[in-house]
N, C-alpha and C. Protein backbone atom coordinates (compact mmCIF):
# COMPACT_ATOMS: atom_id res chain seq x y z
N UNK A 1 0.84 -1.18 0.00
CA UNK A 1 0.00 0.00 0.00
C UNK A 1 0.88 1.23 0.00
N UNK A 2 0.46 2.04 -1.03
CA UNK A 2 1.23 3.37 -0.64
C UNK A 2 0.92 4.26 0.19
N UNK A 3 2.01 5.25 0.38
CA UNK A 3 1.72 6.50 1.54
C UNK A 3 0.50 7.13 1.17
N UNK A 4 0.43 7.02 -0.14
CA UNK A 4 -1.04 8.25 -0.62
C UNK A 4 -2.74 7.21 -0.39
N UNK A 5 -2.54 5.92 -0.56
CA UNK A 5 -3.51 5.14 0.05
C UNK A 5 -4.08 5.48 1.37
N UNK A 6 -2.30 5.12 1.98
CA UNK A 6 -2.95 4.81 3.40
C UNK A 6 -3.11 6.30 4.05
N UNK A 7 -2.68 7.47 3.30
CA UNK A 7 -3.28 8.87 3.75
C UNK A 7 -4.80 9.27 3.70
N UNK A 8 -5.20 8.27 2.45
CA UNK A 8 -6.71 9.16 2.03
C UNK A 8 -7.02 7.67 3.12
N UNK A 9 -7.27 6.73 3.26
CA UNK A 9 -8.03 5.29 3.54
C UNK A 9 -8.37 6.04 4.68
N UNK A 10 -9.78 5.97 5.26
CA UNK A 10 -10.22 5.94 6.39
C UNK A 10 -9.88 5.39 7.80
N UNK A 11 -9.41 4.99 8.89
CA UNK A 11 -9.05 4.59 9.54
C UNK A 11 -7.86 3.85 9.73
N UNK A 12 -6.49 4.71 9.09
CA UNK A 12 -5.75 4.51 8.93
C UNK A 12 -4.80 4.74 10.17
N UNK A 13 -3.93 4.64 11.00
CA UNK A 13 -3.26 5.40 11.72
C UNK A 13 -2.02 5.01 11.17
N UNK A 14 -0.51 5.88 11.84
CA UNK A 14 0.41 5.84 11.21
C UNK A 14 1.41 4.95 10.82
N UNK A 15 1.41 3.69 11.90
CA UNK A 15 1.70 2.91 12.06
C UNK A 15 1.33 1.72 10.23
N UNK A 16 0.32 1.96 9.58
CA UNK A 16 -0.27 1.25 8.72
C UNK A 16 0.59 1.57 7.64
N UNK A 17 1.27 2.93 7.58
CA UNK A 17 2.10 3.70 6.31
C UNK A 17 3.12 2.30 6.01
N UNK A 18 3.72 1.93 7.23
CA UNK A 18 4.95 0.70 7.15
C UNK A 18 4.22 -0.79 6.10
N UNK A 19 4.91 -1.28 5.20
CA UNK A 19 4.50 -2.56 4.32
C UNK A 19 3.68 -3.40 5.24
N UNK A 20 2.99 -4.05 4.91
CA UNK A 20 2.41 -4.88 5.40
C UNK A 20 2.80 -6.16 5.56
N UNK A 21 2.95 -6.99 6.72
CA UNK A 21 3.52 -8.27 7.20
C UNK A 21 3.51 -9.06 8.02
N UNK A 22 3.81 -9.68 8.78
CA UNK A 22 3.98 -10.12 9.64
C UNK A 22 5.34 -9.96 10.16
N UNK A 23 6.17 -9.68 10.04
CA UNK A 23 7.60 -8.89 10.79
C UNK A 23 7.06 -7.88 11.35
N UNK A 24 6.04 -6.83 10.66
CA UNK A 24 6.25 -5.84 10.20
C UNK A 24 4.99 -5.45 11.66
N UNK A 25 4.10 -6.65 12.13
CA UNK A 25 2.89 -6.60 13.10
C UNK A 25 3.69 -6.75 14.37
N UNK A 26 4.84 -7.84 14.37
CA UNK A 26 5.72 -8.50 15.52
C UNK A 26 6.51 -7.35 15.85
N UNK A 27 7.34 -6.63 14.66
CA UNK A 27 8.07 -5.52 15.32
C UNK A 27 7.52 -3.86 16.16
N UNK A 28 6.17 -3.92 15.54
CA UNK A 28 5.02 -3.03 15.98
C UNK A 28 5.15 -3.25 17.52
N UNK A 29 4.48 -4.59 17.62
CA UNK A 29 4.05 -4.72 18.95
C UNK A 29 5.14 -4.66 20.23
N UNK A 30 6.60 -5.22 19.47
CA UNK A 30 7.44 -5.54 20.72
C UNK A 30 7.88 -3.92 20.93
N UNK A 31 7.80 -3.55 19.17
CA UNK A 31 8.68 -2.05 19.75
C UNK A 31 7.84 -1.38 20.32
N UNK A 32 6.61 -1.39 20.83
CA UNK A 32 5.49 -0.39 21.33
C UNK A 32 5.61 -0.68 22.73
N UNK A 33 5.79 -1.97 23.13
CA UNK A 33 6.26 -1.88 24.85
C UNK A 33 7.81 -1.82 25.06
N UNK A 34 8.49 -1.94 24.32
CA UNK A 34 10.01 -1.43 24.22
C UNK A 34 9.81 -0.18 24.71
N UNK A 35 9.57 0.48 24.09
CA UNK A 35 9.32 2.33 24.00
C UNK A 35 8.78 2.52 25.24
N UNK A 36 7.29 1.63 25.61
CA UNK A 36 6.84 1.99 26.96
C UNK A 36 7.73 1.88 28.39
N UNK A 37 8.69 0.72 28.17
CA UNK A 37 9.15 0.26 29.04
C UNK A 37 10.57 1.43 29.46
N UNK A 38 11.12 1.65 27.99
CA UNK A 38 12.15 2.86 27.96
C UNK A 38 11.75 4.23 28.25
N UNK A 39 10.75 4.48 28.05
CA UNK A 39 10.11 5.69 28.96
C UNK A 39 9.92 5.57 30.33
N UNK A 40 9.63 4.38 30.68
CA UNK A 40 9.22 4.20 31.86
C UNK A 40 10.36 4.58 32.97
N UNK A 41 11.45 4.36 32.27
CA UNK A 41 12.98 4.61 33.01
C UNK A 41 13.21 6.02 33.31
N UNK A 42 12.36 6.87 32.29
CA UNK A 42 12.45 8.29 32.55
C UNK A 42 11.48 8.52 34.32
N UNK A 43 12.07 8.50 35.52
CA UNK A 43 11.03 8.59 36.19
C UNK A 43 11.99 9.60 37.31
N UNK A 44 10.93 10.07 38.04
CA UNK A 44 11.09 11.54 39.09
C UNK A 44 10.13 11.22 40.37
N UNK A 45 10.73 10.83 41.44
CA UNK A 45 9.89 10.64 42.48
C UNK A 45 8.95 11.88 43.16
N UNK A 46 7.63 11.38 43.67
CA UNK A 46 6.98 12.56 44.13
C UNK A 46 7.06 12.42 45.86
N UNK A 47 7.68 13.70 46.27
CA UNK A 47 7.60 12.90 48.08
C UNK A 47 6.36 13.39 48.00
N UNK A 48 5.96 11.53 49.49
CA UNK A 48 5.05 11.69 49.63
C UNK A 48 3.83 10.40 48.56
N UNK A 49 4.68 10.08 47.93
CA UNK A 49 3.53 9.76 46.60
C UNK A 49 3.98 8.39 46.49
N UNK A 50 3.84 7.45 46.49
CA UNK A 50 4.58 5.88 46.03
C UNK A 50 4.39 5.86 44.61
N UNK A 51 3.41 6.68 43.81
CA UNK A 51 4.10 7.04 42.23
C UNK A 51 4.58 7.70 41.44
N UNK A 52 5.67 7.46 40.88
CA UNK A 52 6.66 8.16 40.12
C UNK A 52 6.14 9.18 39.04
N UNK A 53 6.35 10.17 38.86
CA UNK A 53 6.13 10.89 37.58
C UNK A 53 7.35 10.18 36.54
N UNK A 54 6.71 9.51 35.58
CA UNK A 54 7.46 8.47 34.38
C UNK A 54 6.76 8.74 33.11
N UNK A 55 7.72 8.76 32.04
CA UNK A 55 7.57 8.78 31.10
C UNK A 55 6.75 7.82 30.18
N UNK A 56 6.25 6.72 30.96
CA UNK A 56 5.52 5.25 30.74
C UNK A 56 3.94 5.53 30.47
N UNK A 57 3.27 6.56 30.95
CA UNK A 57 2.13 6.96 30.22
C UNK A 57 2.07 7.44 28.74
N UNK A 58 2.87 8.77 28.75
CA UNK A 58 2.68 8.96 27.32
C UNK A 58 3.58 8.03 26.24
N UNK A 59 4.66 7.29 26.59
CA UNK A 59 4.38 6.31 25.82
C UNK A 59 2.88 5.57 25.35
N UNK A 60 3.20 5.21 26.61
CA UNK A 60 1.43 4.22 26.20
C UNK A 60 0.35 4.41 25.05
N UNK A 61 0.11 6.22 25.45
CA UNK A 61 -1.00 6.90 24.61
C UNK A 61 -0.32 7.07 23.18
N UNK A 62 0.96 7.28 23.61
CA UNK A 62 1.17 7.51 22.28
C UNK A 62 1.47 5.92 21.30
N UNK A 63 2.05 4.88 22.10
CA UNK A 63 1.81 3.58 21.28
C UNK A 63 0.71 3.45 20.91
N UNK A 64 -0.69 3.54 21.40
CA UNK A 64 -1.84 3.20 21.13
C UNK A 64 -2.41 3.91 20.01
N UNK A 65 -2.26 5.24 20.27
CA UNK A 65 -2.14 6.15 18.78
C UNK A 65 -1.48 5.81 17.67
N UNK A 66 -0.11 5.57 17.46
CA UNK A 66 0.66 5.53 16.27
C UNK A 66 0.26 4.02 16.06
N UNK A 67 -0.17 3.24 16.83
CA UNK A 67 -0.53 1.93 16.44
C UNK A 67 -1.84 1.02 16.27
N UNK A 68 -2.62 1.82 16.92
CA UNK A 68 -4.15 1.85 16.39
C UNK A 68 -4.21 0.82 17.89
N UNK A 69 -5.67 0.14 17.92
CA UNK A 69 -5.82 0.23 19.12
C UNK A 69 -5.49 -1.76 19.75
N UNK A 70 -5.63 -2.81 18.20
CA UNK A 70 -5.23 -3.63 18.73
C UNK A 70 -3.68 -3.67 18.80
N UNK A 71 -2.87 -3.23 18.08
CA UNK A 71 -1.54 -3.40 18.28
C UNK A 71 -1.44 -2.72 19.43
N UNK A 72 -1.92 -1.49 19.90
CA UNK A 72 -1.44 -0.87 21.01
C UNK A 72 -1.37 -1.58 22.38
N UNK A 73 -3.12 -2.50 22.35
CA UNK A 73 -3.53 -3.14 23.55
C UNK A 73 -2.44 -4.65 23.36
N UNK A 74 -2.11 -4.94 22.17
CA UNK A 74 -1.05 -6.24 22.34
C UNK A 74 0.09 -5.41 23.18
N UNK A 75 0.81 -4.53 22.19
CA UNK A 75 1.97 -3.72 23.42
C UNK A 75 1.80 -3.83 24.65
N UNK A 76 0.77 -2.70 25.01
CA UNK A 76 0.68 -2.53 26.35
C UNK A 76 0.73 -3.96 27.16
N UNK A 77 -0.30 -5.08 26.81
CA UNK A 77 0.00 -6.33 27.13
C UNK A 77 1.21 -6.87 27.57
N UNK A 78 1.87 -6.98 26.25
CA UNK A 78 3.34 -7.35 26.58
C UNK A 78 4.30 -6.78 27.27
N UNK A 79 3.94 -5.75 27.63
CA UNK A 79 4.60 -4.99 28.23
C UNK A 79 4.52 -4.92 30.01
N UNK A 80 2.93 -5.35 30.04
CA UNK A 80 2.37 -5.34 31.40
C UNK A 80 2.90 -7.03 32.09
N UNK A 81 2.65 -7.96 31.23
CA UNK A 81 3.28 -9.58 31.14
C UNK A 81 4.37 -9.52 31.67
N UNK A 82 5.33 -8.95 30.83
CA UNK A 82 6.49 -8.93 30.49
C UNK A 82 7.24 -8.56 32.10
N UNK A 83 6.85 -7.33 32.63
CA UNK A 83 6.94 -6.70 33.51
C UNK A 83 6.26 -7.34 34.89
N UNK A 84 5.09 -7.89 34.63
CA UNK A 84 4.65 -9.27 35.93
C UNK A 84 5.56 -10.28 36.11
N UNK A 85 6.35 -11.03 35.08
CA UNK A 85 7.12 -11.85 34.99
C UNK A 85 8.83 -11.74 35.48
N UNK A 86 8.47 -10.29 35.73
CA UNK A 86 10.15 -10.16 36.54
C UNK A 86 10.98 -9.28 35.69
N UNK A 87 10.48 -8.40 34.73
CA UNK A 87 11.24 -8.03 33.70
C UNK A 87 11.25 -6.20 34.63
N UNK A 88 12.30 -5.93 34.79
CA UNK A 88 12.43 -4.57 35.94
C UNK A 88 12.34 -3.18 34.50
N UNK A 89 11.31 -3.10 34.15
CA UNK A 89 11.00 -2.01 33.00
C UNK A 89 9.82 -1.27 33.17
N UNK A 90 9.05 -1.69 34.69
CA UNK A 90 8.28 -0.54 35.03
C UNK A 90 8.93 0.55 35.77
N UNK A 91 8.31 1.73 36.17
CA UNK A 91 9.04 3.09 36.19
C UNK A 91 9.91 2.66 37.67
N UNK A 92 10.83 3.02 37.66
CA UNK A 92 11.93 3.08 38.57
C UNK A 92 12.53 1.42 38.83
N UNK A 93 12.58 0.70 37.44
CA UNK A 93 13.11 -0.32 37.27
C UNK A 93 12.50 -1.52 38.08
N UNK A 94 11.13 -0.77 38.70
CA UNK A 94 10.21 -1.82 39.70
C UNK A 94 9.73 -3.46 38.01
N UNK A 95 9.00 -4.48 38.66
CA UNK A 95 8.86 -5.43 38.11
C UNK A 95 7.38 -5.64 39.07
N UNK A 96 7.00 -6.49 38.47
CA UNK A 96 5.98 -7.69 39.43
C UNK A 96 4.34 -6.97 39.41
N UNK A 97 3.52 -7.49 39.62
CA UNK A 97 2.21 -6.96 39.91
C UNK A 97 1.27 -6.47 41.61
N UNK A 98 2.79 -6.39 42.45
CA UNK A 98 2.06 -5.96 43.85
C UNK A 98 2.45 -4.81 44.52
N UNK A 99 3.26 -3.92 43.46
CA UNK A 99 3.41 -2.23 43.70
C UNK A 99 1.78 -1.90 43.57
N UNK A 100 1.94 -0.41 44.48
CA UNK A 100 1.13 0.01 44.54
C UNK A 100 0.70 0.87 43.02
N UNK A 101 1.26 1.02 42.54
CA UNK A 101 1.32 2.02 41.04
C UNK A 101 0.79 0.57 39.56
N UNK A 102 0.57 -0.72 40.22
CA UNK A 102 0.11 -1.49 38.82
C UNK A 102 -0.58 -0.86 38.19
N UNK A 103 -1.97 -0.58 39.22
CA UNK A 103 -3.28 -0.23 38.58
C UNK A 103 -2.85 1.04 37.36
N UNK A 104 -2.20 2.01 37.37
CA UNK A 104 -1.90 2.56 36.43
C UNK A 104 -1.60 2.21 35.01
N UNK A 105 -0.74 0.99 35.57
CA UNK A 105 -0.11 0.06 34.19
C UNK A 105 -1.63 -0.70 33.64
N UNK A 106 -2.50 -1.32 34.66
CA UNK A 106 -3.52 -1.56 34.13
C UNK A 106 -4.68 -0.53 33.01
N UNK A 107 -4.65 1.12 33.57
CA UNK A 107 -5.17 1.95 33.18
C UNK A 107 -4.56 1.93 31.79
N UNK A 108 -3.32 1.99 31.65
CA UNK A 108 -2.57 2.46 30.39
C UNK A 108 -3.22 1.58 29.08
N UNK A 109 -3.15 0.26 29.60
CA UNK A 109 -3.56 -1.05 28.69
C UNK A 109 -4.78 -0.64 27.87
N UNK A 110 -6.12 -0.50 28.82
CA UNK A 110 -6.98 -0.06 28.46
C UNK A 110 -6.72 1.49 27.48
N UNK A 111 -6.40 2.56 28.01
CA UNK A 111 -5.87 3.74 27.63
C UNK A 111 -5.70 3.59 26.24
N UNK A 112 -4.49 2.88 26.62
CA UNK A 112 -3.79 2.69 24.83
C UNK A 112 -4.57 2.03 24.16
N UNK A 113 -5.18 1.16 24.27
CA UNK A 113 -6.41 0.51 23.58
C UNK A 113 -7.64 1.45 22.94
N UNK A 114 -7.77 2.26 23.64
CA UNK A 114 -9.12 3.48 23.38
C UNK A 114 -8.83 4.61 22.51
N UNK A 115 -7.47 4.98 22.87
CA UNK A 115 -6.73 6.28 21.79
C UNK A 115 -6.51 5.73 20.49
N UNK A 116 -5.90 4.18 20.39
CA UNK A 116 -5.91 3.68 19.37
C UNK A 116 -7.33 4.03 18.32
N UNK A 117 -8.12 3.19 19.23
CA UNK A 117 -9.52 3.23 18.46
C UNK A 117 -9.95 5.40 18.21
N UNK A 118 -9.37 5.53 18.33
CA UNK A 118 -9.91 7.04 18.34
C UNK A 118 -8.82 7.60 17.45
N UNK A 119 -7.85 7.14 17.06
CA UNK A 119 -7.05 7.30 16.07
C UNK A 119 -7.68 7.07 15.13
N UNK A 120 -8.32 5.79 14.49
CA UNK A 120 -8.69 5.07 13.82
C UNK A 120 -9.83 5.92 13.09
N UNK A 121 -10.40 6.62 14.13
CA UNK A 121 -11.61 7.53 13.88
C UNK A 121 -10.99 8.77 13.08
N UNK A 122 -9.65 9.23 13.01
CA UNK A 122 -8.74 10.31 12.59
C UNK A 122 -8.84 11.45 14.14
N UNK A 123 -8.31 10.83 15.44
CA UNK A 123 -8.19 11.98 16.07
C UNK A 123 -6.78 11.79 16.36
N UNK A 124 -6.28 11.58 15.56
CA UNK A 124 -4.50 12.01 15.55
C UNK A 124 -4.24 13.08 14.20
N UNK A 125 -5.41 13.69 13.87
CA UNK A 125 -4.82 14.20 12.45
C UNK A 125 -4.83 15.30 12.67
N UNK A 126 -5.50 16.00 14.10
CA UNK A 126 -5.63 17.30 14.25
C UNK A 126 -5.16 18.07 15.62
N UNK A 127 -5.02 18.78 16.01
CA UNK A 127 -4.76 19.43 17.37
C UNK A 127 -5.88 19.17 18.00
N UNK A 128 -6.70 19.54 18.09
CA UNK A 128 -7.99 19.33 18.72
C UNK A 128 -8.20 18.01 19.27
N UNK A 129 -8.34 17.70 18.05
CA UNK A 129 -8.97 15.84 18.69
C UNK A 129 -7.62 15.29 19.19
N UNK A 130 -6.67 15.70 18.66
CA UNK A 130 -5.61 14.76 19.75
C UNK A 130 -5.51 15.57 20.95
N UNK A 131 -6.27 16.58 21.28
CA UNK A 131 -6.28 16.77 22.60
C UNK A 131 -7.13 16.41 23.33
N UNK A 132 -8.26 15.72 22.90
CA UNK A 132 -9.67 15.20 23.37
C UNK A 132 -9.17 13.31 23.67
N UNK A 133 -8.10 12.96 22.35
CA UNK A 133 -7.27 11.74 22.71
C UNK A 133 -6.86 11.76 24.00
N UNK A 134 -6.44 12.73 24.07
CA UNK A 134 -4.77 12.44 25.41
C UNK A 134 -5.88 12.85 26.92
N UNK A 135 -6.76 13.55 26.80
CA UNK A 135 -7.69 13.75 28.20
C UNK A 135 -8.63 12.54 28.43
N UNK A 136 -8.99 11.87 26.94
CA UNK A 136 -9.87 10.46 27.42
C UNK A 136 -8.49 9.28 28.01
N UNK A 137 -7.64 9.44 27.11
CA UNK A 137 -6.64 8.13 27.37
C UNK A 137 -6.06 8.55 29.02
N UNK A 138 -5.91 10.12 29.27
CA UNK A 138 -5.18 10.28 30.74
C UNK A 138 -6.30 9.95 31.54
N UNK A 139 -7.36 10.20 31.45
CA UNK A 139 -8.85 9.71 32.77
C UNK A 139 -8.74 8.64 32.39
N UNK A 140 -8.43 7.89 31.88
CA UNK A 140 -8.43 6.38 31.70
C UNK A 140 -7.54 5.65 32.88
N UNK A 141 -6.37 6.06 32.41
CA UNK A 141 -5.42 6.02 33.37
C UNK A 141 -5.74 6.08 34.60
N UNK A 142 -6.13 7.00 34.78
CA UNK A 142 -6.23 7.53 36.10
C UNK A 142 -7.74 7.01 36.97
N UNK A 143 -8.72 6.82 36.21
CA UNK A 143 -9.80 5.84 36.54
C UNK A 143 -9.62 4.87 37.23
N UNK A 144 -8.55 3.92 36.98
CA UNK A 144 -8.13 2.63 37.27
C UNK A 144 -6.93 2.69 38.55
N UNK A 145 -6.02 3.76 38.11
CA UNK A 145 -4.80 3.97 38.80
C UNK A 145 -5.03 4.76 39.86
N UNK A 146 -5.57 5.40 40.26
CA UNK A 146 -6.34 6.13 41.62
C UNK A 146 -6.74 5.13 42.33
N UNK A 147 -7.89 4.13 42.31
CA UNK A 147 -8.43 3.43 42.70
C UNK A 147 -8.00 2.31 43.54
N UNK A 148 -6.93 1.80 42.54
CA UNK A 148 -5.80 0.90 42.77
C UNK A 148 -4.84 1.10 43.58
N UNK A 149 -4.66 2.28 43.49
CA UNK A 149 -3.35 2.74 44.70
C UNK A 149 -4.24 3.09 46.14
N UNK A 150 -5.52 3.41 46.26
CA UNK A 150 -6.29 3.70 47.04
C UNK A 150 -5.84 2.08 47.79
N UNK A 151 -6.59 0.93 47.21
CA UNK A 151 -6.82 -0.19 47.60
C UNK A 151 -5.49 -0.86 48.19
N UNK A 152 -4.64 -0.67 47.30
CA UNK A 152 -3.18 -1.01 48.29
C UNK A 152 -2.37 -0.43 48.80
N UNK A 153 -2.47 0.48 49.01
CA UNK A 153 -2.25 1.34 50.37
C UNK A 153 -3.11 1.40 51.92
N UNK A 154 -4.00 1.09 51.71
CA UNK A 154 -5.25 1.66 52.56
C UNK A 154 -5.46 2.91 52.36
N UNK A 155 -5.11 3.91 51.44
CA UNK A 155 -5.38 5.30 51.54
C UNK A 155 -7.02 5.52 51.16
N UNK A 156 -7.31 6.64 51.88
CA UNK A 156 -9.17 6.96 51.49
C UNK A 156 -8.85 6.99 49.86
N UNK A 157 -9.86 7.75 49.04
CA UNK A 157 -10.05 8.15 48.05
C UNK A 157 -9.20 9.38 47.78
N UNK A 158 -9.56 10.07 48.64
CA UNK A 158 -9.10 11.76 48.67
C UNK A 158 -7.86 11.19 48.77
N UNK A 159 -6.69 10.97 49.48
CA UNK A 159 -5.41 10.84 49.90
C UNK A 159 -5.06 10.25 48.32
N UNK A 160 -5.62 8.92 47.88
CA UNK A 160 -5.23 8.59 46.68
C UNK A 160 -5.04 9.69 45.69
N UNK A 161 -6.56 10.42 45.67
CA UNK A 161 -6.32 11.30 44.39
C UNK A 161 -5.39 12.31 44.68
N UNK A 162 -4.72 12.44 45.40
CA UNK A 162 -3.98 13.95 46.31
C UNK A 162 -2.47 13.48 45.98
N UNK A 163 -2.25 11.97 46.38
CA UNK A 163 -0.78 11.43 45.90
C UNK A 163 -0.98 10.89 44.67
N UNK A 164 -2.21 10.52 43.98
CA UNK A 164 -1.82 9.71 42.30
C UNK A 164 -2.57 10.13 41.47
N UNK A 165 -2.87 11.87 41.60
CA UNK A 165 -3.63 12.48 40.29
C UNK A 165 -3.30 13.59 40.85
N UNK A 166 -3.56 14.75 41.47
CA UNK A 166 -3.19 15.93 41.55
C UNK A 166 -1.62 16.36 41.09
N UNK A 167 -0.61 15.65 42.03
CA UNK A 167 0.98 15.80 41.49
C UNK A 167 1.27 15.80 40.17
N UNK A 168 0.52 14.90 38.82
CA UNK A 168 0.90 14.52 37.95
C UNK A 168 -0.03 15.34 36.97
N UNK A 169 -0.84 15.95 37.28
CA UNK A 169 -1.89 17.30 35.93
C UNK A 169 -1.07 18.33 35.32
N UNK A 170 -0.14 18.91 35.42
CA UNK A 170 1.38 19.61 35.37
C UNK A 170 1.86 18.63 34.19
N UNK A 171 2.00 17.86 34.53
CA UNK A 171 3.13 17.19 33.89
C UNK A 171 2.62 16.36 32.48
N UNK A 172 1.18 16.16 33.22
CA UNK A 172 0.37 15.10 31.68
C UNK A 172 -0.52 16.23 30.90
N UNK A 173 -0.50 17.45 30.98
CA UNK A 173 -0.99 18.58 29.88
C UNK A 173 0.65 18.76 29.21
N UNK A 174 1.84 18.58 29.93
CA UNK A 174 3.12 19.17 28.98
C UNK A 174 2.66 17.98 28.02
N UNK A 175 2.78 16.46 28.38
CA UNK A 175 2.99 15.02 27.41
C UNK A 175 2.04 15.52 26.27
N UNK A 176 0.86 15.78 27.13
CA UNK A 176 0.02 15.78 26.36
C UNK A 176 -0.11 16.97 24.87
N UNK A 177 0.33 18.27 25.34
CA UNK A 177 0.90 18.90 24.22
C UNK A 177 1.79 18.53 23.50
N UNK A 178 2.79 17.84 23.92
CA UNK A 178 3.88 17.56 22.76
C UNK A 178 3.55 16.37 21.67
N UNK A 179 1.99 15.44 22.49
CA UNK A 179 1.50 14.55 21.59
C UNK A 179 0.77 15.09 20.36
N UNK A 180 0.14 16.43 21.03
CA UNK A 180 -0.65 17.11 19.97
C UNK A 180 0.24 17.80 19.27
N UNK A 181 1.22 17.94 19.31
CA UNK A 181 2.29 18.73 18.04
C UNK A 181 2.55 17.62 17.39
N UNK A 182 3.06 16.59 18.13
CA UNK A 182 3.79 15.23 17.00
C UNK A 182 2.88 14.89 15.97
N UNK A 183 1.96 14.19 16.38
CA UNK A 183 1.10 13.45 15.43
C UNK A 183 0.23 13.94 14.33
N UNK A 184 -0.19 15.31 14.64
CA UNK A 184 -0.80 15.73 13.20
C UNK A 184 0.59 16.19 12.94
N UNK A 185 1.70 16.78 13.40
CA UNK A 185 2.47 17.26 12.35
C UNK A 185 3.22 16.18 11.52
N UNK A 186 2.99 14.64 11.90
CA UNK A 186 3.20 14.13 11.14
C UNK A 186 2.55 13.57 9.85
N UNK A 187 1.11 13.88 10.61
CA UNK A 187 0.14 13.48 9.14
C UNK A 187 0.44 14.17 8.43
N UNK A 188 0.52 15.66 8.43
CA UNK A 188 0.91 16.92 7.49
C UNK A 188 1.90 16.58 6.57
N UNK A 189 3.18 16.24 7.59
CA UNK A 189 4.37 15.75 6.62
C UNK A 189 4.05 14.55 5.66
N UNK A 190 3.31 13.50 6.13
CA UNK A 190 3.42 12.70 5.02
C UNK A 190 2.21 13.25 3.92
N UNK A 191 1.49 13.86 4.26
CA UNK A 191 0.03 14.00 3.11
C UNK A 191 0.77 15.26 1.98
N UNK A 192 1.81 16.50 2.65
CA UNK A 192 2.68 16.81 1.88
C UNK A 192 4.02 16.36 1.00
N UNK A 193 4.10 14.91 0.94
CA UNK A 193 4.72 14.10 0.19
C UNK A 193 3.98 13.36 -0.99
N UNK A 194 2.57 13.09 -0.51
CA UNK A 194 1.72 12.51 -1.94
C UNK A 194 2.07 13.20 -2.77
């Protein structure tokens, strides 16, 4: 398929521009929790907070985006597996599923799964809708990952949302702008190559 196909084709996301294959699905998926997992290393402790401000969300949103929403949710998968199984590539080189911060990793799965599908719809082609992307995929997140850290901690609700959503709104409007510059400016670039 060419670039000018898969520009006009409806529910295309960017990820589809690459030949079509089976290498081509395998290298998608591993490199989409690769990326998550290598972001994830980017991390900044919050005192006070048992979760890290990490670079492992906007990966996520953004795997799920550039990869539409089943490759994204395989990533995130493998990535979440991968990382239950002992593999130290969640944020601050943690592993296993009984940190208090999983539920986030759980949020992301889903997350990346939903932005995908909302890619698919073309809300990566514009500023706008990829900003309507990155606020459904971050409450996603955070739906699950609040809750979760509530439950294994013993913290109330309030305390949860105070250590695992207030600290981090700062930081997921910057991700979140730089998602909305990347991705339509890349549709631009390639639809100015047809």
């Amino acid at each position: 398929m060419s670039t000018a196909t898969a520009t006009s084709r409806p529910g295309a996301v960017l990820a589809d521009l690459l030949p079509a294959s089976r290498t081509r699905e395998i290298a998608l998926v591993v490199g989409g929790a690769a990326l998550t997992g290598l972001a994830a290393q980017i991390a900044l402790p919050i005192p006070g907070s048992p979760v890290p401000v990490s670079g492992q969300t906007f990966a996520a949103l953004l795997v799920g985006t550039a990869l539409g929403a089943r490759r994204g949710f395989l990533s995130l998968g493998l990535y979440a597996i991968a990382g239950m199984a002992g593999m130290p590539w969640f944020a601050e080189g943690q592993s296993g599923w009984s940190m208090p911060s999983f539920g986030y990793i759980l949020g992301m799965l889903l997350a990346s799964t939903i932005v995908g599908a909302l890619a698919r719809r073309g809300a990566d082609r514009s500023v706008p809708r990829m900003a309507g992307a990155m606020v459904v995929g971050s409450a996603i997140v955070y739906a699950i990952g609040v809750p979760y850290l509530a439950l294994a901690t013993g913290m109330t609700l309030s305390q949860a949302l105070a250590a695992g959503l207030t600290p981090f709104l700062i930081g997921d409007a910057l991700k979140a702008a730089l998602a909305m510059g990347v991705l339509p400016t890349a549709w631009k670039l390639i639809g100015r190559r047809d």
